[in-house]
Protein backbone atom coordinates (compact mmCIF):
# COMPACT_ATOMS: atom_id res chain seq x y z
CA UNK A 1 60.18 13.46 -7.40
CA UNK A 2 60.85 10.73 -4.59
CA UNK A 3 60.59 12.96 -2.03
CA UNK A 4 57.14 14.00 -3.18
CA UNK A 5 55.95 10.77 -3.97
CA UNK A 6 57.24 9.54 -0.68
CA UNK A 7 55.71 12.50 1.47
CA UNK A 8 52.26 11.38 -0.48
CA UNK A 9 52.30 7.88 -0.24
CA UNK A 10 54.12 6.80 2.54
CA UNK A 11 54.56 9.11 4.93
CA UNK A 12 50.65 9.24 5.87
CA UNK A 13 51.25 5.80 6.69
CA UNK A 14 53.51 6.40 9.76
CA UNK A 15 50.74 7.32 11.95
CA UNK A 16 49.39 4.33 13.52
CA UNK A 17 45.58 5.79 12.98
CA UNK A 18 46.50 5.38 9.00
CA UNK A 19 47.98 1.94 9.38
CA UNK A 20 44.85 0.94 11.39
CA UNK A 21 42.48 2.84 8.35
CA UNK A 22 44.53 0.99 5.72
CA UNK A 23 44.17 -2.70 6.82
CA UNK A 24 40.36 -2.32 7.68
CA UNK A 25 40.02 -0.73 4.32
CA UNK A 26 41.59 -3.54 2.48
CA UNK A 27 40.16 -6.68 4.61
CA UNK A 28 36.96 -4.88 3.45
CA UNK A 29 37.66 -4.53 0.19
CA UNK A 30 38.67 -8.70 -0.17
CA UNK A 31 35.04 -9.42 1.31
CA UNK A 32 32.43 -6.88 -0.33
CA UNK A 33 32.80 -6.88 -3.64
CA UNK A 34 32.75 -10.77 -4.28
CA UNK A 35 29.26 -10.28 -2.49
CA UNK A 36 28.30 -7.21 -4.79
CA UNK A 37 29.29 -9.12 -7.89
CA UNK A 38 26.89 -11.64 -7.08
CA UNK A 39 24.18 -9.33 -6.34
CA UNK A 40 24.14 -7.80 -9.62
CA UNK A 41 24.53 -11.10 -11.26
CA UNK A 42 21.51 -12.15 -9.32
CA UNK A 43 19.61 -9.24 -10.46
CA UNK A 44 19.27 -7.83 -6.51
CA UNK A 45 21.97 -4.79 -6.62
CA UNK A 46 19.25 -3.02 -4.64
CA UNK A 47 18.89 -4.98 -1.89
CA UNK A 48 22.49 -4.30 -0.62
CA UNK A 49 21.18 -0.76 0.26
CA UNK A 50 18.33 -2.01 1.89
CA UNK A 51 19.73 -4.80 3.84
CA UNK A 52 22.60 -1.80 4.56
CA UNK A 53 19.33 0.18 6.01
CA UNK A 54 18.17 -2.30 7.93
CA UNK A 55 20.94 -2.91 10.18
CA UNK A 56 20.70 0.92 11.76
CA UNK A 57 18.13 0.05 14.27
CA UNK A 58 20.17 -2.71 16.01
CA UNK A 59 23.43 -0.70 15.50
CA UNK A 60 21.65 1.85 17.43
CA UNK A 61 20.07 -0.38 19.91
CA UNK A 62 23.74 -1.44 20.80
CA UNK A 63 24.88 2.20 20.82
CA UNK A 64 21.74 2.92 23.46
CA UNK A 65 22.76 0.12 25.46
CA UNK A 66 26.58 0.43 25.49
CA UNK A 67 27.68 3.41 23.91
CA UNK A 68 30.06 3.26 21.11
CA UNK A 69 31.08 -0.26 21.89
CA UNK A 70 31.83 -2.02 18.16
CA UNK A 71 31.02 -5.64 19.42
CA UNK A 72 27.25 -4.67 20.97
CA UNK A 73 26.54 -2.47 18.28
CA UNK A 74 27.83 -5.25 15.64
CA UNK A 75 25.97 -7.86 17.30
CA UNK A 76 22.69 -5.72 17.37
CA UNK A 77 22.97 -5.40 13.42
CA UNK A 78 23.57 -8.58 12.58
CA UNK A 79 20.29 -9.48 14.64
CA UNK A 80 18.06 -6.75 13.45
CA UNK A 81 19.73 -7.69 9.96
CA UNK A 82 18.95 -11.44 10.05
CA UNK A 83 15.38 -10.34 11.47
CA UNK A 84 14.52 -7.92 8.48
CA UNK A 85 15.63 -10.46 5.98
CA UNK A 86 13.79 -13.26 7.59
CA UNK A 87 10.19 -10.88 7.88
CA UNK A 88 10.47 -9.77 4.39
CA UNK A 89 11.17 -13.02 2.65
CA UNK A 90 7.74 -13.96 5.05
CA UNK A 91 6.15 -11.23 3.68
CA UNK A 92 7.03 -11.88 0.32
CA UNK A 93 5.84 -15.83 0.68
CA UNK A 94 2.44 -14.94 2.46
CA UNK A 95 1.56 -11.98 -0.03
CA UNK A 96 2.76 -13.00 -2.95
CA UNK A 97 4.84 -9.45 -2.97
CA UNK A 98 8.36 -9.80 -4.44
CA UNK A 99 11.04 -9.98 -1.81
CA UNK A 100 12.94 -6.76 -2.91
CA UNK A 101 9.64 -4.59 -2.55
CA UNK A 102 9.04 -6.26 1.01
CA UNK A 103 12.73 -5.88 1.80
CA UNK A 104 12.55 -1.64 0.58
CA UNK A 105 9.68 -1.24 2.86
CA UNK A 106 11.17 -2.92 6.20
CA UNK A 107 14.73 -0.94 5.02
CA UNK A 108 12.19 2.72 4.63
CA UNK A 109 11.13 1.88 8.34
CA UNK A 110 14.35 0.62 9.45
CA UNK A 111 16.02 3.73 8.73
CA UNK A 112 13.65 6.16 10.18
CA UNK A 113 13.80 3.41 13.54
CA UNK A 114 17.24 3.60 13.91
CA UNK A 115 17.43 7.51 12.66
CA UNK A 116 14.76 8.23 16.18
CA UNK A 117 16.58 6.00 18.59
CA UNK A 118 19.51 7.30 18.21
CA UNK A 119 18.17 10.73 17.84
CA UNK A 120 16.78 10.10 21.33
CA UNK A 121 19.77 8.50 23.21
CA UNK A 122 22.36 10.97 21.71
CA UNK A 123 23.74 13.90 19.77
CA UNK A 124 24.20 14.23 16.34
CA UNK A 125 27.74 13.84 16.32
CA UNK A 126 26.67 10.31 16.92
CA UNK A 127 24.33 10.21 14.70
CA UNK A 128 26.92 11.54 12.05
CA UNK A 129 29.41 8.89 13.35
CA UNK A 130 26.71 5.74 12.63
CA UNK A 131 25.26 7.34 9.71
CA UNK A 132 28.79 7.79 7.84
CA UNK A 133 31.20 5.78 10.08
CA UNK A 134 35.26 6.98 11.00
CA UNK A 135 37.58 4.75 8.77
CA UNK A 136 40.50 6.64 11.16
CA UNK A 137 38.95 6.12 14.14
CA UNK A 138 38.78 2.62 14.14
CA UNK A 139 41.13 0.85 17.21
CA UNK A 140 42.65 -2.82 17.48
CA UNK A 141 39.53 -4.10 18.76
CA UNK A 142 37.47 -2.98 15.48
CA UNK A 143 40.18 -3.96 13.18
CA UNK A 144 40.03 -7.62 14.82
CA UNK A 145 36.33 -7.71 14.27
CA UNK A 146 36.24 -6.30 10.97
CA UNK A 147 39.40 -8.51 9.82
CA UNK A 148 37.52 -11.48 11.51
CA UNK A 149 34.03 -10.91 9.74
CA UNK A 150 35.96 -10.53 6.06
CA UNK A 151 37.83 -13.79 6.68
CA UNK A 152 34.99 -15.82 7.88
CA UNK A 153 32.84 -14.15 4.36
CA UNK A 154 35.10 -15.24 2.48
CA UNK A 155 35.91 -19.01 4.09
CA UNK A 156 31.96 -19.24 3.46
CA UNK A 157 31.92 -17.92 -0.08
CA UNK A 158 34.46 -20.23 -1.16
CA UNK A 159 32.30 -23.08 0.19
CA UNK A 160 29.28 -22.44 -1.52
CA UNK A 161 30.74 -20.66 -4.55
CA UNK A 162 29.16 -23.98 -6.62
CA UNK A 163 25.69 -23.72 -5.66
CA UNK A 164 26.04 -19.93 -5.82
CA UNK A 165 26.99 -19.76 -9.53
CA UNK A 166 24.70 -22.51 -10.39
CA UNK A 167 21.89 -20.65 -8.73
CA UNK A 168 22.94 -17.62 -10.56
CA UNK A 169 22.45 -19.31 -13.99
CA UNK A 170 19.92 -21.07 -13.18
CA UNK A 171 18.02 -21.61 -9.96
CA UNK A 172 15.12 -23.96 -10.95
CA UNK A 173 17.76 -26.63 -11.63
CA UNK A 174 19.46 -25.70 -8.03
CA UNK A 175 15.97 -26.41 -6.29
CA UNK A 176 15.63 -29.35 -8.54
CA UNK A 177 18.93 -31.03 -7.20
CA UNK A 178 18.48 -30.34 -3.74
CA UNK A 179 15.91 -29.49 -0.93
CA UNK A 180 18.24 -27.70 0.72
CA UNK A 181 18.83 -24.86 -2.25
CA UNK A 182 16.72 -22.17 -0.19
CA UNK A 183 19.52 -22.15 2.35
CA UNK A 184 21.99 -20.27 -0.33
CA UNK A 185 20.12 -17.68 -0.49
CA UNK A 186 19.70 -17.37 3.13
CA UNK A 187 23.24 -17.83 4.02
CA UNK A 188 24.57 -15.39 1.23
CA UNK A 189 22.20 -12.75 2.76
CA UNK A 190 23.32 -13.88 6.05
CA UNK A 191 26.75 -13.02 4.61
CA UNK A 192 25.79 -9.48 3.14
CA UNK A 193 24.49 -8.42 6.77
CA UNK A 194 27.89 -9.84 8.41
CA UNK A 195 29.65 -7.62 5.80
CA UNK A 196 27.51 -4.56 6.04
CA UNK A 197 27.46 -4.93 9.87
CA UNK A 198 31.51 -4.88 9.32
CA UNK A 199 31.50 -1.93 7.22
CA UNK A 200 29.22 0.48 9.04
CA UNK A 201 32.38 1.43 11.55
CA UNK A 202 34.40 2.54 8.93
CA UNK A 203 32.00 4.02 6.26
CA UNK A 204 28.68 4.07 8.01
CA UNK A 205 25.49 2.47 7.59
CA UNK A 206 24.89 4.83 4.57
CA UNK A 207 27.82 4.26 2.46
CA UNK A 208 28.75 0.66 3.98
CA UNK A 209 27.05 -0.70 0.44
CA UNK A 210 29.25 1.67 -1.58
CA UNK A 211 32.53 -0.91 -1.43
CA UNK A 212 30.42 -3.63 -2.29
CA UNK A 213 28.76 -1.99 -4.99
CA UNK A 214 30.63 0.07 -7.37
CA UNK A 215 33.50 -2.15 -7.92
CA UNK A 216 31.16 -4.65 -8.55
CA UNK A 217 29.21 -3.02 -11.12
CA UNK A 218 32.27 -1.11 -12.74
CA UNK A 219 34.32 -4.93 -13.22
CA UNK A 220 31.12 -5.63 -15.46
CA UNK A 221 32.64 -2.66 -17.99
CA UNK A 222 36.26 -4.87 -17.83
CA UNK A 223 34.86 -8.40 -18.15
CA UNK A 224 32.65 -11.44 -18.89
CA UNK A 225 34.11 -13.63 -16.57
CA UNK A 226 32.65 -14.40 -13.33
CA UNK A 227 36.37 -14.71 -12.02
CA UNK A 228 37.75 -11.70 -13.91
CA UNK A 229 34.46 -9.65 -12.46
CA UNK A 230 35.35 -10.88 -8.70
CA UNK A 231 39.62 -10.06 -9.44
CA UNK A 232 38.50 -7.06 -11.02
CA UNK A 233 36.30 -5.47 -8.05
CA UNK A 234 38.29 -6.38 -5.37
CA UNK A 235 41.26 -4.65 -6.95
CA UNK A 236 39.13 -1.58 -8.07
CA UNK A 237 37.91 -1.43 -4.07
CA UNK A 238 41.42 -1.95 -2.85
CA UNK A 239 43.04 1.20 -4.88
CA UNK A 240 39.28 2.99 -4.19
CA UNK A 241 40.16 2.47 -0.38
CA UNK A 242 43.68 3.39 0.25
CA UNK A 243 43.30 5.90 -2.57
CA UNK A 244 40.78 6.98 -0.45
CA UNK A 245 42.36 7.09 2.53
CA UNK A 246 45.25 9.20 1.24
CA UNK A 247 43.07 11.90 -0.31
CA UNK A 248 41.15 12.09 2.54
CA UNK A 249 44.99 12.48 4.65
CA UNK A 250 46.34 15.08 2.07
CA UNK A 251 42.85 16.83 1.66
CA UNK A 252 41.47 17.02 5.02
CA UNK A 253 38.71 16.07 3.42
CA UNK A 254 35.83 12.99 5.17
CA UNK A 255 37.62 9.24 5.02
CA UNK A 256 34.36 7.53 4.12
CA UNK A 257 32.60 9.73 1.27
CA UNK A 258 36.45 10.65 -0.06
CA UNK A 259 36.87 6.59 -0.63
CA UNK A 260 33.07 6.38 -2.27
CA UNK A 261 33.41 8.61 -4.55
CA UNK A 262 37.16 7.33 -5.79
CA UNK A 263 35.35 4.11 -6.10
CA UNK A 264 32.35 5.85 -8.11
CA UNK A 265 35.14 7.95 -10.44
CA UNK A 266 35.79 4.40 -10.86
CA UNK A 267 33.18 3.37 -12.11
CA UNK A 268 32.42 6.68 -14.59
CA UNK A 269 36.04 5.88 -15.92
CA UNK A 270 34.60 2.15 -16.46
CA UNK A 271 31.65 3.24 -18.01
CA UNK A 272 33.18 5.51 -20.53
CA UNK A 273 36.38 3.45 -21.31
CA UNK A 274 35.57 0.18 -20.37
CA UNK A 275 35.73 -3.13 -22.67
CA UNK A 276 32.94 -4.07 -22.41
CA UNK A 277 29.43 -2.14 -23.00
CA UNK A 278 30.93 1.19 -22.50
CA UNK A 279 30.53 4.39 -24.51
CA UNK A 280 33.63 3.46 -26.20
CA UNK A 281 33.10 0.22 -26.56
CA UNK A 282 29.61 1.04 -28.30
CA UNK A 283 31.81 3.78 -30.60
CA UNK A 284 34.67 0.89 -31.42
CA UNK A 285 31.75 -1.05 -33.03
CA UNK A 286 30.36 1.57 -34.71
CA UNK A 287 33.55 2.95 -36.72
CA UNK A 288 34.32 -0.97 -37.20
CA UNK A 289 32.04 -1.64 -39.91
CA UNK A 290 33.33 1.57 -41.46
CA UNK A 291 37.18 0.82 -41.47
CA UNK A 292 36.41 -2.49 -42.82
CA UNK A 293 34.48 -1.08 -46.00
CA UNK A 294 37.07 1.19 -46.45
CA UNK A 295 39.79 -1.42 -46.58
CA UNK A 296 38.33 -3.15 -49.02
């Protein structure tokens, strides 16, 4: 029994590609789903995928103009990021359009940007490699950035976690304290293109959202607490990402979709046993009523 757990569990981790995989997996999953939590709490779960979108055309800019080079092609998305973000809430302030419409359209033409450039400066195995990012593939140079990036989200999240919550519950009385309120909402998107821009090198520009959100909107099956939801999703991530990882090892199956869709079993398994607004949770209360008549 040893043996077999320790050929499945740590013996992948010998290889030095694994070890690389590992850390980058968990550095991402400390960063994204504090950032997911508050998305759904704010009501924008959507706009993860589109700021995700957005991204591709500077990723792809960067690949055109340096090849697979993680710094240029990071640098590009977090421009192109920072640009869509800026031009849709501009959008949404001159037409009176709500900002996550604006943002879907710039992510709709985003994605078809970024799909042609790189389309027309390469194969599709690079294509495939932006689209859906290598987790294993990843050297020392993309593990410093990505491990940089996740520290410096969550440095900044710990500063403004105040005016964040507050803004949560209730923004009018933000705006109403200070001038300055519109700049947490344009430094936590600043943050979400950092992390996505992080995340596209290991699971692609496509999936980069998943980590963020599915632990984040499974932790809302486990608890009511804004600190239990954060705990809860970064832990969920963490065993979705080395769980992942393994599978992926022992399965020779894809790294990126193989740790997606541990992290969305996760969240099915949430959904149907969870505390909290689950199927069982909604069959608990009804049979409650019942054993309680019968008692008496």
């Amino acid at each position: 029994m040893l043996a077999l757990l320790d050929a499945w569990l740590v013996a992948p981790f010998e290889y030095g590609f694994m070890r690389r995989a590992v850390v980058g997996g968990l550095a991402l999953s400390l960063a994204a789903p504090p950032l997911g939590v508050f998305l759904v709490l704010r009501g924008m779960s959507l706009i993860g995928d589109a700021m995700a979108h957005a991204i591709l055309p500077g990723v792809a800019i960067g690949f055109l103009l340096a090849g697979f080079s993680l710094p240029i092609m990071s640098v590009g998305g977090v421009l192109f990021g920072v640009m869509v973000a800026l031009l849709a809430g501009a959008v949404s302030k001159m037409g009176g359009q709500r900002e996550d419409a604006a943002m879907a359209s710039f992510f709709i033409i985003s994605l078809a940007a970024g799909v042609l450039l790189i389309s027309m400066g390469g194969s599709s195995v690079d294509l495939t490699h932006v689209l859906f990012g290598s987790i294993l593939a990843i050297n020392s140079t993309a593990l410093l950035l990505i491990a940089s990036i996740s520290t410096l989200i969550v440095i900044i999240l710990a500063i403004i976690f105040r005016a964040l919550v507050v803004e949560c519950l209730d923004p009018l009385f933000l705006r109403g304290q200070s001038r300055r309120s519109g700049w947490v909402h344009s430094v936590f998107l600043g943050l979400l293109v950092l992390n996505l821009t992080a995340g596209f090198q290991t699971l692609g520009t496509l999936m980069a959202v998943g980590l963020m959100m599915l632990p984040a909107t499974a932790a809302r099956f486990w608890s009511k607490r804004l600190e239990g939801l954060i705990g809860i999703a970064v832990l969920l991530a963490m065993v979705a990402s080395t769980g992942g990882l393994l599978l992926s090892f022992h399965l020779d199956t894809p790294s990126g979709p193989s740790i997606i869709l541990l992290a969305g079993l996760g969240y099915l398994l949430s959904a149907l046993f969870g505390r909290y607004h689950s199927l069982a949770a909604k069959l608990r209360r009804k049979t409650t009523p019942l054993a309680l008549e019968q008692s008496s």
